[in-house]
N, C-alpha and C. Protein backbone atom coordinates (compact mmCIF):
# COMPACT_ATOMS: atom_id res chain seq x y z
N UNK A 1 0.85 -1.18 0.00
CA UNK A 1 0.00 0.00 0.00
C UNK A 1 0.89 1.24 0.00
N UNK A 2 0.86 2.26 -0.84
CA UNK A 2 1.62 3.68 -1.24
C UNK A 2 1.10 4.34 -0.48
N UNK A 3 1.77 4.99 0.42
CA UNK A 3 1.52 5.81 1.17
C UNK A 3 0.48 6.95 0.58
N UNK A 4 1.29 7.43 -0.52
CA UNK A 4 0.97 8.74 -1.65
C UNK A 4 -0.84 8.72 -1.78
N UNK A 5 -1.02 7.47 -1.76
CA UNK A 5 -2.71 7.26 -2.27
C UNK A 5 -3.71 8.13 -0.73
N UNK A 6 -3.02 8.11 0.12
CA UNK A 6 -3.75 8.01 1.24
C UNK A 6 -3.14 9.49 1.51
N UNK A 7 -2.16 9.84 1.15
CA UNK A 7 -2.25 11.55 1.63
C UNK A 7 -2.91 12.50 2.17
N UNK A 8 -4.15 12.57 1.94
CA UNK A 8 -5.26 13.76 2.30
C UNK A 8 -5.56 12.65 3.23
N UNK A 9 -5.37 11.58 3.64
CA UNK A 9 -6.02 10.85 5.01
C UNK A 9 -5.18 10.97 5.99
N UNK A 10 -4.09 10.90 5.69
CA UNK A 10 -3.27 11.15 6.41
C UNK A 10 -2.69 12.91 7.16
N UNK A 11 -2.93 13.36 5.94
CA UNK A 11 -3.05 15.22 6.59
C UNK A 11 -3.84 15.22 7.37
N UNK A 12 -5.12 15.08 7.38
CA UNK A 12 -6.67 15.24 7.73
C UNK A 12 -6.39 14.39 9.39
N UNK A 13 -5.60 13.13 9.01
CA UNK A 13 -5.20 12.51 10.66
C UNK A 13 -4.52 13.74 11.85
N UNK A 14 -3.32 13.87 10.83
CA UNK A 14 -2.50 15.38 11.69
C UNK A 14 -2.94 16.22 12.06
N UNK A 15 -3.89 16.96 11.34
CA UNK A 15 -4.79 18.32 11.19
C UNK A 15 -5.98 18.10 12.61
N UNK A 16 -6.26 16.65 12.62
CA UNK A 16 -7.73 16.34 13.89
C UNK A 16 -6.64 16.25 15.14
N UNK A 17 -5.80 15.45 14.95
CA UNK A 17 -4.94 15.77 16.32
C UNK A 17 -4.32 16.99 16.93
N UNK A 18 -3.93 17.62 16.13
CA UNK A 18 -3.59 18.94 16.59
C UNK A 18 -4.51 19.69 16.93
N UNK A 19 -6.09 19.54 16.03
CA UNK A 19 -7.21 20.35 16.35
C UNK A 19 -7.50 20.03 18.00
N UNK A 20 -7.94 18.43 17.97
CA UNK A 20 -7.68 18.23 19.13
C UNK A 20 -7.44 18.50 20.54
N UNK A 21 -5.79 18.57 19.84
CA UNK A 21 -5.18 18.83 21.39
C UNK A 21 -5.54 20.32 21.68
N UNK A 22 -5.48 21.27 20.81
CA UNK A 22 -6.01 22.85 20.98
C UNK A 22 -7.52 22.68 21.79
N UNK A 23 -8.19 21.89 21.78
CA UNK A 23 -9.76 21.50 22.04
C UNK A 23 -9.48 21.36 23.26
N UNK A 24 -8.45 19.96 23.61
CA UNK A 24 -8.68 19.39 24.90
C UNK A 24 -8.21 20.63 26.38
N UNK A 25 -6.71 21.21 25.76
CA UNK A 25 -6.33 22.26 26.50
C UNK A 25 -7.17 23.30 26.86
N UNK A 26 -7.81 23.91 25.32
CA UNK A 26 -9.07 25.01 25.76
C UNK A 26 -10.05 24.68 26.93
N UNK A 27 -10.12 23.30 26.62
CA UNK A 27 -11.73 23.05 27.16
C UNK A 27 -11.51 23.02 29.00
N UNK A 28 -9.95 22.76 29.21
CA UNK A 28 -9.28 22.77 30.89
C UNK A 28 -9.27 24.95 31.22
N UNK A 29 -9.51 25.25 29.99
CA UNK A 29 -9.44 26.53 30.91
C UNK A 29 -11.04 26.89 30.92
N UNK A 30 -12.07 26.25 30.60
CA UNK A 30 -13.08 26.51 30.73
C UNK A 30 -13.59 27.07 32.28
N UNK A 31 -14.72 27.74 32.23
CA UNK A 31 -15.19 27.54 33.70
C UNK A 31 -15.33 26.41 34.46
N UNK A 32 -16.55 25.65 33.95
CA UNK A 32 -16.97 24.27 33.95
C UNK A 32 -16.55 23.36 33.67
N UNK A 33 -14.95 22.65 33.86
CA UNK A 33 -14.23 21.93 33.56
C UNK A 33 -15.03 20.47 33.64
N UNK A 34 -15.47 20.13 34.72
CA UNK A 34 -16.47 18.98 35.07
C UNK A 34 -17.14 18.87 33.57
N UNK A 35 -17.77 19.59 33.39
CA UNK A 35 -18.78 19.69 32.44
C UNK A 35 -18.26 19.50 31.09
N UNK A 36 -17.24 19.35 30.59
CA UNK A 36 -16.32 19.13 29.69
C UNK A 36 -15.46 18.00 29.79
N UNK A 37 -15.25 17.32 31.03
CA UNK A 37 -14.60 16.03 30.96
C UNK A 37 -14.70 14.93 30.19
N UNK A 38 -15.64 14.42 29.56
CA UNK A 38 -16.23 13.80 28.28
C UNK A 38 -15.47 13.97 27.27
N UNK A 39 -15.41 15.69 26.69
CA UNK A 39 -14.53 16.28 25.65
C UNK A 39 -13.68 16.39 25.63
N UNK A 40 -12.86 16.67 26.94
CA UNK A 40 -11.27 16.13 26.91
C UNK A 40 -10.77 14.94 27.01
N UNK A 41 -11.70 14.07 27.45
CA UNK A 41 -11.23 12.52 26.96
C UNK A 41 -11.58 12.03 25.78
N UNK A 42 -12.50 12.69 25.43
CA UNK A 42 -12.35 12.31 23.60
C UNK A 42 -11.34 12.80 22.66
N UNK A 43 -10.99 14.09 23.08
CA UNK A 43 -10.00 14.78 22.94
C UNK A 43 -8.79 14.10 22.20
N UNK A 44 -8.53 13.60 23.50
CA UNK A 44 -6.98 12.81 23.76
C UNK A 44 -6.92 11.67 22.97
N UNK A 45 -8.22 10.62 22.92
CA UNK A 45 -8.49 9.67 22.46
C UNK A 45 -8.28 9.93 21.22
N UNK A 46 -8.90 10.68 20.88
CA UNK A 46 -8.91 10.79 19.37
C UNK A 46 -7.35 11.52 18.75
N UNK A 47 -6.97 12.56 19.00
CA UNK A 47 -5.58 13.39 18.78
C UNK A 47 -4.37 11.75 19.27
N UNK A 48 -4.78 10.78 19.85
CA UNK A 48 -3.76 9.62 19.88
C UNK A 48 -4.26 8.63 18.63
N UNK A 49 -5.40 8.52 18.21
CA UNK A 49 -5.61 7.15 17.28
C UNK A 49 -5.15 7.87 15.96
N UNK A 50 -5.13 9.40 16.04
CA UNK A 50 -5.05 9.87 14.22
C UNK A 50 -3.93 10.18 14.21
N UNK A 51 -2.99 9.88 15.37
CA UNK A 51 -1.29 9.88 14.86
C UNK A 51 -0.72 8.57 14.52
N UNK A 52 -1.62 7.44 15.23
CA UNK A 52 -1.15 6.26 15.21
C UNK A 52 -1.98 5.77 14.08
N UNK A 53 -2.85 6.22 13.05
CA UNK A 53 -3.67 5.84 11.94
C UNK A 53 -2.41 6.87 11.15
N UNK A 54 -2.01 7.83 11.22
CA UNK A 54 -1.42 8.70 10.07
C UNK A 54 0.19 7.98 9.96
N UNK A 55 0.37 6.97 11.32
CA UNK A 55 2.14 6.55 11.00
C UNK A 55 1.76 5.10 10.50
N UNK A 56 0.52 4.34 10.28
CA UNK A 56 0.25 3.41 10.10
C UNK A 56 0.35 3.61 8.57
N UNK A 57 -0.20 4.41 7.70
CA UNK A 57 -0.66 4.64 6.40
C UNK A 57 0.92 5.30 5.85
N UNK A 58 1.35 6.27 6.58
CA UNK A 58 2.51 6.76 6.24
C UNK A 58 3.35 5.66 5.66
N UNK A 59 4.19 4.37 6.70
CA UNK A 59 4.64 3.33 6.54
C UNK A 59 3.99 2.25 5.60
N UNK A 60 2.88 2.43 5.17
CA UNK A 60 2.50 1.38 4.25
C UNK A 60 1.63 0.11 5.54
N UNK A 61 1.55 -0.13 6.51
CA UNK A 61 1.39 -1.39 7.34
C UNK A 61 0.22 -1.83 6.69
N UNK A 62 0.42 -3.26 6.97
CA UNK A 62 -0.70 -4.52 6.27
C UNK A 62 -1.89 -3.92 7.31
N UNK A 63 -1.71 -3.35 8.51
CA UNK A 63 -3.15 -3.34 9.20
C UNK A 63 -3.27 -1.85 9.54
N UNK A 64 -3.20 -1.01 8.38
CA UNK A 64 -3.88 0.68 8.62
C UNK A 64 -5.22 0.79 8.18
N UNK A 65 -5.64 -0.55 7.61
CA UNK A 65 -7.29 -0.14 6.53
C UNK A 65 -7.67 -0.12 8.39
N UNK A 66 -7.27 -1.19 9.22
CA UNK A 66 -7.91 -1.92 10.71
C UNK A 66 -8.31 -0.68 11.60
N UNK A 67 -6.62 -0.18 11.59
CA UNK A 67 -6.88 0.91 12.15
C UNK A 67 -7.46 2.40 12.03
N UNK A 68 -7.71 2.59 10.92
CA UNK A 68 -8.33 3.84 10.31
C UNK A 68 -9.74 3.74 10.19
N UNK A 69 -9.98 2.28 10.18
CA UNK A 69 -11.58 1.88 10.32
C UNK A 69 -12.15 2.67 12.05
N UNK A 70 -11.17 1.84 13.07
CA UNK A 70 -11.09 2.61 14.45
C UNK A 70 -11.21 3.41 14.61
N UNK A 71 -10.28 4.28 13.55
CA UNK A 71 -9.96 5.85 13.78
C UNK A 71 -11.26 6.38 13.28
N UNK A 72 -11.81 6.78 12.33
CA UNK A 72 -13.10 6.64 11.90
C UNK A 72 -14.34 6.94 13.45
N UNK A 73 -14.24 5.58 13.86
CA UNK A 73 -15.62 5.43 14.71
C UNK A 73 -15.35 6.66 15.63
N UNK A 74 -14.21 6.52 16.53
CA UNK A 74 -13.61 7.31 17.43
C UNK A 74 -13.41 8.99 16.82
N UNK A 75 -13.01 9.45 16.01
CA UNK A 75 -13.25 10.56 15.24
C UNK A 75 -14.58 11.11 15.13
N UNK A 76 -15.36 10.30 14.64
CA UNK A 76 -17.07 10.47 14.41
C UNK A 76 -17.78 10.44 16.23
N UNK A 77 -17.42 9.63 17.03
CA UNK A 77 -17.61 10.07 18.43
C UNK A 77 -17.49 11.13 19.24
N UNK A 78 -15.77 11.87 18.70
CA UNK A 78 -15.37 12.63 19.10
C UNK A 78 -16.45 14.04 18.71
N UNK A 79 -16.31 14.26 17.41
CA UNK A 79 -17.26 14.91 16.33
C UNK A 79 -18.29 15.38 17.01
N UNK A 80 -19.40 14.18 17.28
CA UNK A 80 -20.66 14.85 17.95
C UNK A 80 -20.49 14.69 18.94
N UNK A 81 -19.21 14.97 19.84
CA UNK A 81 -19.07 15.39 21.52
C UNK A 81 -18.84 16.69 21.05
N UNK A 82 -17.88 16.64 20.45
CA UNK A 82 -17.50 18.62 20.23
C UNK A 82 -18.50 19.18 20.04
N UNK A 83 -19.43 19.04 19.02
CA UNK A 83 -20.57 19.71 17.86
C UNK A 83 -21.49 20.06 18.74
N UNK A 84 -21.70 19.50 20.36
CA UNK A 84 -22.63 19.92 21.63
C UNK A 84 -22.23 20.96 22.43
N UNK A 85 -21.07 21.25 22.19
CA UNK A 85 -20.54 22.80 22.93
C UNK A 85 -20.96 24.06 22.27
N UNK A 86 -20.69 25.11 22.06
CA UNK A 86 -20.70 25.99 21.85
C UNK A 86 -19.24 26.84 21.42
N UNK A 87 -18.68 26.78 21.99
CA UNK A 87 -17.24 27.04 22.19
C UNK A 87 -16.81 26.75 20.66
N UNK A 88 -15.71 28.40 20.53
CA UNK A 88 -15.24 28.16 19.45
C UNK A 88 -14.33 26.75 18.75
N UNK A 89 -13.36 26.48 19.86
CA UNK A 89 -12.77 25.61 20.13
C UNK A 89 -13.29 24.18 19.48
N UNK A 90 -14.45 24.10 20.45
CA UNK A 90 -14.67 22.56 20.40
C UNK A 90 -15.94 22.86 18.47
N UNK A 91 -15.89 23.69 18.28
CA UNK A 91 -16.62 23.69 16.99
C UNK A 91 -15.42 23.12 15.93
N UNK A 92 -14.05 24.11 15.81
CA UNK A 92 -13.01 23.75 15.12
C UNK A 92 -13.40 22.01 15.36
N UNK A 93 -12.69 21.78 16.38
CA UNK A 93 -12.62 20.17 16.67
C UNK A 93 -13.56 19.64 15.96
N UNK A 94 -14.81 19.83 15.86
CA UNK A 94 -15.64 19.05 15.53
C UNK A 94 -15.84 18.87 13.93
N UNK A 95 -15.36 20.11 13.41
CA UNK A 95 -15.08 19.91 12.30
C UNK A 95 -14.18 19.32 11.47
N UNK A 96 -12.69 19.26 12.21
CA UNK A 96 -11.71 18.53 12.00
C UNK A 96 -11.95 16.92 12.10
N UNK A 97 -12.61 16.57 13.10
CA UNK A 97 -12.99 15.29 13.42
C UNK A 97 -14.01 14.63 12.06
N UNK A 98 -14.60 15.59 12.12
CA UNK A 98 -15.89 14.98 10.67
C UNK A 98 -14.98 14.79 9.43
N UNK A 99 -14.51 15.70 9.38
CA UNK A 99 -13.31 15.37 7.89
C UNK A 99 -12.59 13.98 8.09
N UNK A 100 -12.24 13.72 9.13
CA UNK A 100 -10.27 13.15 9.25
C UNK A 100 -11.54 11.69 9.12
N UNK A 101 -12.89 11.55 10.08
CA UNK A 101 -13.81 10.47 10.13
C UNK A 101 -14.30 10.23 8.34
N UNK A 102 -14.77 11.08 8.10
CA UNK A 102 -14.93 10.51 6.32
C UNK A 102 -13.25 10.47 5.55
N UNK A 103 -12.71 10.90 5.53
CA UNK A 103 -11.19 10.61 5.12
C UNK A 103 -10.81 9.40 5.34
N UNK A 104 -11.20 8.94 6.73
CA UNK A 104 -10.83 7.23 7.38
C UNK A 104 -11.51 6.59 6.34
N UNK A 105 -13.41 6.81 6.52
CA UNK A 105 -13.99 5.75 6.03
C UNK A 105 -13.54 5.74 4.51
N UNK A 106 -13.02 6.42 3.47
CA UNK A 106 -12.74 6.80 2.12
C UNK A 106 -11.38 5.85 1.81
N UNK A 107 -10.46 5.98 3.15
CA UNK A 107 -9.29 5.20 3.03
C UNK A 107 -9.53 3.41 2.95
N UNK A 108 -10.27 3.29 4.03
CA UNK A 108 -10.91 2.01 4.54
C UNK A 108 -11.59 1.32 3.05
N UNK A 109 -12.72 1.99 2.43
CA UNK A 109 -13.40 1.35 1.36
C UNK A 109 -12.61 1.87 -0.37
N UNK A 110 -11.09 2.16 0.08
CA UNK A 110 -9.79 2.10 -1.20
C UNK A 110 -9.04 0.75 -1.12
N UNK A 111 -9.04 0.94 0.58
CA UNK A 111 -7.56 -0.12 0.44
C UNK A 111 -8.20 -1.54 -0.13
């Protein structure tokens, strides 16, 4: 598997993790931190599976369709946790997440 084919899945991995981690940090200076604990553990969850889906595809591995399928569900979870805030923050996120989640499933039904 060529890395090259999967490019924009792999940006789109980088791009949700970094969105991410900007999400999870914002969301600790919130008032209502409690009230956001959900979103920073999706946060994390997710900004960890789309580095480990983007070095999977990068390298070519026999099992990135496996993991990008994962990445996907968890992305799309993350997605409509963010998309319930308000917050500029967790809007970015949520948008990043919806992309990098159809990018997965696009990679998944190539390989």
């Amino acid at each position: 598997m060529s890395h090259e084919k999967f490019q924009s899945c792999i940006d789109a991995c980088y791009a949700c993790a970094a969105e991410c981690d900007h999400c999870a940090a914002a969301c600790l200076e919130e008032e209502d931190v409690k009230m956001m604990a959900r979103c920073i553990k999706l946060d994390m969850d997710c900004a960890q599976i789309c580095r480990i889906a983007a070095s999977y595809m990068a390298r070519g591995s026999e099992f990135a369709s496996a993991i990008c399928h994962e990445c996907a569900g968890i992305c799309q979870t993350c997605a409509n946790e963010c998309a319930k805030h308000e917050m500029e923050h967790c809007q970015r996120c949520a948008q990043a997440c919806q992309r990098c989640a159809e990018e997965c499933r696009r990679m998944v039904n190539a390989a």
